[in-house]
Protein backbone atom coordinates (compact mmCIF):
# COMPACT_ATOMS: atom_id res chain seq x y z
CA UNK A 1 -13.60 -3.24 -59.19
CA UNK A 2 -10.88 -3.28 -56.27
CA UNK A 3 -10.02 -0.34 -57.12
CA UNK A 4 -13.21 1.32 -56.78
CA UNK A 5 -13.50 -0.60 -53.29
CA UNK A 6 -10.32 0.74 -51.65
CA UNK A 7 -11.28 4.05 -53.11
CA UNK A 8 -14.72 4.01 -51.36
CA UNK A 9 -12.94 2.80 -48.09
CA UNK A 10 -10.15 5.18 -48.45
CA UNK A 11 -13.12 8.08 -49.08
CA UNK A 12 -15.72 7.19 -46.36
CA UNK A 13 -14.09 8.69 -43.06
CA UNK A 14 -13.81 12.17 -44.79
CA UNK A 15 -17.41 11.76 -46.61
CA UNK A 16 -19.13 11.13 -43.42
CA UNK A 17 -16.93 14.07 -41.35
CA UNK A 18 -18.67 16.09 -44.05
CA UNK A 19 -21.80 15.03 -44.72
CA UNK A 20 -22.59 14.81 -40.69
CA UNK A 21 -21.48 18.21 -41.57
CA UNK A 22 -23.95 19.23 -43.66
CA UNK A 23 -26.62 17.46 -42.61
CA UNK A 24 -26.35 19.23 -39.01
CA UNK A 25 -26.27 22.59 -40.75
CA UNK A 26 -29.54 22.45 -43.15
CA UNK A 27 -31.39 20.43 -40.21
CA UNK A 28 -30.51 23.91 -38.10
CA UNK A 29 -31.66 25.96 -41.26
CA UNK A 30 -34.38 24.05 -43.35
CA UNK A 31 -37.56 23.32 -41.68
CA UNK A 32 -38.89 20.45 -43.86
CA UNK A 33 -36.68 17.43 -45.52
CA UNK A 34 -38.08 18.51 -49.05
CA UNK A 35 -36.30 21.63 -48.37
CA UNK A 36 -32.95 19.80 -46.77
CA UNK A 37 -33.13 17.80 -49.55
CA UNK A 38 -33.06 20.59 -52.02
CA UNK A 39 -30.32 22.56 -50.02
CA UNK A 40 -27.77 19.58 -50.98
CA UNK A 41 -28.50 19.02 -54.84
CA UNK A 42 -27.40 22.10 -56.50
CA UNK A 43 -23.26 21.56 -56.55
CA UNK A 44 -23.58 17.41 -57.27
CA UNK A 45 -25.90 17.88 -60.07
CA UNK A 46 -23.63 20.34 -61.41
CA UNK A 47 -20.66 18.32 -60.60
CA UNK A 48 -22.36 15.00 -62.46
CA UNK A 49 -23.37 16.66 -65.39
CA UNK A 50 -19.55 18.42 -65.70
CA UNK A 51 -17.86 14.59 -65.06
CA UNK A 52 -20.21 12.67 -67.27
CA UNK A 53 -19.29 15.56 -70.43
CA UNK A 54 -15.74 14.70 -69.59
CA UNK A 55 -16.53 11.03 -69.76
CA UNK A 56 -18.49 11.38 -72.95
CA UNK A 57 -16.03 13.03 -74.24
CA UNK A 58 -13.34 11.39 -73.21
CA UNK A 59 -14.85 7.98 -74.83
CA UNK A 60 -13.93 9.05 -78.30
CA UNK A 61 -17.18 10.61 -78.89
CA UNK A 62 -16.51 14.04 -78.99
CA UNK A 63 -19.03 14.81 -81.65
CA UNK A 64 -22.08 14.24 -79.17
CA UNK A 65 -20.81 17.79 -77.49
CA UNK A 66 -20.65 19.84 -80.20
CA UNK A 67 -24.31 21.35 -81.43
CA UNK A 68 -23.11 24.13 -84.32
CA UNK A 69 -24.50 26.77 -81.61
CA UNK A 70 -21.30 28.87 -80.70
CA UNK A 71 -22.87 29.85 -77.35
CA UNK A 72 -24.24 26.11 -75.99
CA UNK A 73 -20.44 24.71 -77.20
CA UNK A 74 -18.88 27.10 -75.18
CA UNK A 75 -20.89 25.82 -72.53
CA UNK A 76 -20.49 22.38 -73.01
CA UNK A 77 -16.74 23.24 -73.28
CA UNK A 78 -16.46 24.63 -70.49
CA UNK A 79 -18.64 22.13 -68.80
CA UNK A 80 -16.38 19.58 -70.08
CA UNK A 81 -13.47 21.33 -68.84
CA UNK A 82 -14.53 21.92 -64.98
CA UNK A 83 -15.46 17.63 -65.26
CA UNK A 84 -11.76 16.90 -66.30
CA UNK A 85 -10.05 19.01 -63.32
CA UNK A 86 -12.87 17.32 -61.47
CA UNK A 87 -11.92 13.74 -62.50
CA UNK A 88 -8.52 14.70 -62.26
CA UNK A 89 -8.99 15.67 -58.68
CA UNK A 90 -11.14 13.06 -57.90
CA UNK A 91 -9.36 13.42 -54.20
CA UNK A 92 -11.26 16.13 -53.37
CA UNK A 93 -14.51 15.92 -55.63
CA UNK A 94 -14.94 11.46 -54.21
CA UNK A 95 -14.97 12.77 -50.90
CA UNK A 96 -17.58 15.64 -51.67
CA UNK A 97 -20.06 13.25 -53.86
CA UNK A 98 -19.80 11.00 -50.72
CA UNK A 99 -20.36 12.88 -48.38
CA UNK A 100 -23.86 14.80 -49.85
CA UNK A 101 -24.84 11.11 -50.23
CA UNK A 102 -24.39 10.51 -46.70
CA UNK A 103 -25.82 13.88 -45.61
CA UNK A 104 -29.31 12.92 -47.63
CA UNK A 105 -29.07 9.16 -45.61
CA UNK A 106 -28.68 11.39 -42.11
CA UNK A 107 -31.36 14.04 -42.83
CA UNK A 108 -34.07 11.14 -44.29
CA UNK A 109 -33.38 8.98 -41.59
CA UNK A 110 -33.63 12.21 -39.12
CA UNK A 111 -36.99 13.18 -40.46
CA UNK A 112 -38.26 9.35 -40.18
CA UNK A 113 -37.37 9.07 -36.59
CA UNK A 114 -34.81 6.52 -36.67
CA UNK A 115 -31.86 8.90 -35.46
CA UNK A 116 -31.69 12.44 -34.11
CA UNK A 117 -28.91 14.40 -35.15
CA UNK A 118 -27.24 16.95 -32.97
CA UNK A 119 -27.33 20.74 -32.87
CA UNK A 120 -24.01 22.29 -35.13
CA UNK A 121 -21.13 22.88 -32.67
CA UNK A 122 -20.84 26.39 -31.37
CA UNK A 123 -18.03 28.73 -32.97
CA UNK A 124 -15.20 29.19 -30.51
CA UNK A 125 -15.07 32.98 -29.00
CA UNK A 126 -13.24 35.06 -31.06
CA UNK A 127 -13.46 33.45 -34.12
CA UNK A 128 -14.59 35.34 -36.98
CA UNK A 129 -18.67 33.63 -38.69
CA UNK A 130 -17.27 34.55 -41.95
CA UNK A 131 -14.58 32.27 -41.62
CA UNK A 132 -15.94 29.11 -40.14
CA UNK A 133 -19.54 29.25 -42.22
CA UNK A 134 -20.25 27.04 -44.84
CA UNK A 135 -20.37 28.23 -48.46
CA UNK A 136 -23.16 26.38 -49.32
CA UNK A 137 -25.68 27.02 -47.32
C-alpha cells in the first residue's frame, strides 16, 4: 500500500502536465463532453485490457487465455505480451493512465462550469505542426 502511495505521488506532476494537456486539445477540437469523453478512451481501454491479460496470466492461470481458436490466442498472446512491456514500463504507461484520468476530471468539470480551461499554447514560429501535434487526437 506505500508503495502504491509514493508511486501515485511520484506520478501526479507528470499525469497532470499531460492530462491538462489533453484536455486543452479535445476542448479546442470536440464540441460536446460526450465527444471529449470519447476522444480519451480508446488507448486506456486498450492499455487495461492488455495489463489485466498479463495479470491473469501472470497469476498462474494461464489456461483462462487460451480458447483452442488459433486466431483469438494469437490475439490474446499478443495482447498479453504488449500488457507485460506495459507493466514492465509502468514508468511511462502510470503516468499515461493518470493523466487521461485527470484530463476526463478537467474536461467534466469544464463542461459543468466549475473551471474554464485555457486555449492550447500557440506553436513557436518555425516549428514544424507535424512535430509538436499530438498523436492522439
Amino acid at each position: 500500500m506505500t508503495a502504491a502511495v509514493v508511486l501515485v505521488v511520484l506520478f501526479l506532476p507528470a499525469a497532470f502536465i499531460y492530462g491538462r494537456f489533453r484536455a486543452r486539445h479535445l476542448r479546442q477540437s470536440r464540441p460536446t463532453l460526450g465527444g471529449r469523453l470519447a476522444g480519451l478512451l480508446p488507448m486506456p481501454a486498450f492499455l487495461a485490457a492488455c495489463g489485466a491479460m498479463a495479470i491473469v496470466h501472470e497469476t498462474g492461470d494461464a489456461g483462462a487465455l487460451v480458447t483452442g481458436n488459433g486466431v483469438i490466442d494469437a490475439v490474446l498472446t499478443l495482447g498479453r505480451w504488449i500488457g507485460q512491456i506495459e507493466l514492465i514500463l509502468f514508468m511511462v504507461a502510470g503516468p499515461y493512465l493518470l493523466g487521461v484520468l485527470i484530463a476526463a476530471l478537467l474536461l467534466a468539470l469544464d463542461a459543468r462550469g466549475f473551471l474554464t480551461l485555457a486555449a492550447p499554447v500557440p506553436l513557436a514560429p518555425g516549428l514544424d505542426d507535424t512535430v509538436a501535434k499530438d498523436p492522439l487526437s
